[in-house]
Protein backbone atom coordinates (compact mmCIF):
# COMPACT_ATOMS: atom_id res chain seq x y z
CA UNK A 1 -40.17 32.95 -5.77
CA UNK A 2 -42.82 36.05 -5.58
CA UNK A 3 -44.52 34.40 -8.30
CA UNK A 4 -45.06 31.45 -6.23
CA UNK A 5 -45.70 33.57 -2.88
CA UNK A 6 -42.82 31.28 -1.45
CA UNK A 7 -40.19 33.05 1.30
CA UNK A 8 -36.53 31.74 0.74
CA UNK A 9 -34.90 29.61 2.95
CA UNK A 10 -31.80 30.73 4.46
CA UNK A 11 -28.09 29.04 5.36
CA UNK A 12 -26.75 29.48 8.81
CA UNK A 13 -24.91 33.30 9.24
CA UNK A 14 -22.53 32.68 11.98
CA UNK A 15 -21.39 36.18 11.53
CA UNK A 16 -24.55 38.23 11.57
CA UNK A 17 -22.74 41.31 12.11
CA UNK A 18 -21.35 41.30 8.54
CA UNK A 19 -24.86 41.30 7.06
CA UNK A 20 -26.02 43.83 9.44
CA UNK A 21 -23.45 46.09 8.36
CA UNK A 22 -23.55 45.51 4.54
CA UNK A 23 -27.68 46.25 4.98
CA UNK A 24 -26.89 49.21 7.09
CA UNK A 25 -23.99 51.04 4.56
CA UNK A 26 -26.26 49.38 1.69
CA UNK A 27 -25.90 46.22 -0.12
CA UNK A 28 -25.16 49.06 -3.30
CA UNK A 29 -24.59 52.30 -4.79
CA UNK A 30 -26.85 52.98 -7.43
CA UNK A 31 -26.92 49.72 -10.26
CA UNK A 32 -23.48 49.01 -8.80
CA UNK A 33 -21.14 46.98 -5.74
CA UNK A 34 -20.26 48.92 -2.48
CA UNK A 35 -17.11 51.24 -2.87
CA UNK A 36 -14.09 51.53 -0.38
CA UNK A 37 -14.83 54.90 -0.10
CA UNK A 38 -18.65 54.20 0.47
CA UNK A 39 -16.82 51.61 3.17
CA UNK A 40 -14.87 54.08 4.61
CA UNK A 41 -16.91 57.01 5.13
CA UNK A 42 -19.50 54.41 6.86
CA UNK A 43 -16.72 52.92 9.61
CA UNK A 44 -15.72 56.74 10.07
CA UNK A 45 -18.85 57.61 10.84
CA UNK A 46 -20.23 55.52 12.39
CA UNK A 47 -17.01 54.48 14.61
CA UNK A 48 -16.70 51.03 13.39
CA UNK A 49 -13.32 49.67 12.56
CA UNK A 50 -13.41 46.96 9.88
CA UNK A 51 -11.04 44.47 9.61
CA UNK A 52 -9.50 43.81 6.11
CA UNK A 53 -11.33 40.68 5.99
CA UNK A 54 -14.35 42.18 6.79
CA UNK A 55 -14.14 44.80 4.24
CA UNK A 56 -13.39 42.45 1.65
CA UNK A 57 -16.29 40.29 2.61
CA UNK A 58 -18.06 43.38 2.36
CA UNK A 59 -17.23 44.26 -0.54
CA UNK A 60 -17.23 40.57 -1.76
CA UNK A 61 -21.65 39.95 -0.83
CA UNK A 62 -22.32 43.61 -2.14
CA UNK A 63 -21.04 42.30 -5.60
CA UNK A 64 -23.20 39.07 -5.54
CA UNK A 65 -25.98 40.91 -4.01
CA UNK A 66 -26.06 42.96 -7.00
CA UNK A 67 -25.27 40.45 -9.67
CA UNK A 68 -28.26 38.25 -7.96
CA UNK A 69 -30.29 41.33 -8.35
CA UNK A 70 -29.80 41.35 -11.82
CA UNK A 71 -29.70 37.66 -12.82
CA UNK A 72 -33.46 37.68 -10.06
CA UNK A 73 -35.03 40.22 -12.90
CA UNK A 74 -34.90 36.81 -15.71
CA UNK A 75 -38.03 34.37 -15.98
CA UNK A 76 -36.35 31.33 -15.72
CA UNK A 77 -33.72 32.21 -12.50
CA UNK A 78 -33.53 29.62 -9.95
CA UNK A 79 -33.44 30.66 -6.28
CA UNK A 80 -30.21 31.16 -5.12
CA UNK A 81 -30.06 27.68 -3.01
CA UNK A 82 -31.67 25.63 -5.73
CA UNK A 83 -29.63 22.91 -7.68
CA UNK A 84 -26.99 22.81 -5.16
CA UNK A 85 -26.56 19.74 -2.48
CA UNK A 86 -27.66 21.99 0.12
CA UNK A 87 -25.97 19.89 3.44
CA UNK A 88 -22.78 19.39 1.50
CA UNK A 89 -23.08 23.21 0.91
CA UNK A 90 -24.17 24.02 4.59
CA UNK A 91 -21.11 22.09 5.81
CA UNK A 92 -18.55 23.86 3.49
CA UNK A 93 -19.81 27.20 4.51
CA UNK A 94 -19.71 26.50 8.27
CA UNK A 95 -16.46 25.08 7.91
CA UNK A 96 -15.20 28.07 6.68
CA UNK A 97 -16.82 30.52 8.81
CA UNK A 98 -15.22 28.75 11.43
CA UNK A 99 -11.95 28.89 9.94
CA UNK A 100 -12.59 32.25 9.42
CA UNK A 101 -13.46 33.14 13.41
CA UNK A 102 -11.14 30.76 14.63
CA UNK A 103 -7.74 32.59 12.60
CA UNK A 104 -9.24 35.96 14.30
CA UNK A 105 -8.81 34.58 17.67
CA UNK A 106 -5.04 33.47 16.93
């Protein structure tokens, strides 16, 4: 996509927090994913109690953040969204985002 001077385009985030937070602890730790203790020393100090799920989604984007690093570095990689049916796509993620909110406010 820098070769073409093209910016991506971007799903929904219903839960902007979560990619606020993995930017702001750091997406990764030298050539690899975010560690629990990286995790933890962040909430500690900075006051912020995660949730299991939200560590685990943490942890979870940090490892496809850095495998899309890696795969981005190749010629021939597609853009993330490319190839894929992107309003069947949009719909599934929604859907579960707002599974996801609504089983936190059971």
């Amino acid at each position: 996509m820098k070769a073409q001077d093209r910016e991506p385009v971007l799903p929904f985030n219903p839960a902007p927090h979560i990619t606020d937070w993995l930017f702001e602890i750091g997406p990764m730790t030298g050539e690899g994913a975010i560690g629990w203790q990286d995790m933890d020393a962040w909430s500690r100090l900075t006051g912020i109690e995660l949730d299991p799920w939200e560590a685990r989604t943490l942890r979870r984007l940090s490892r496809s953040f850095v495998n899309q690093r890696w795969d981005a570095r190749k010629d021939n990689c597609p853009e993330p969204r490319v190839q894929a049916d992107e309003i069947a796509v949009r719909k599934k993620v929604e859907g579960q985002f707002a599974a996801m909110v609504a089983a936190l406010g059971r």
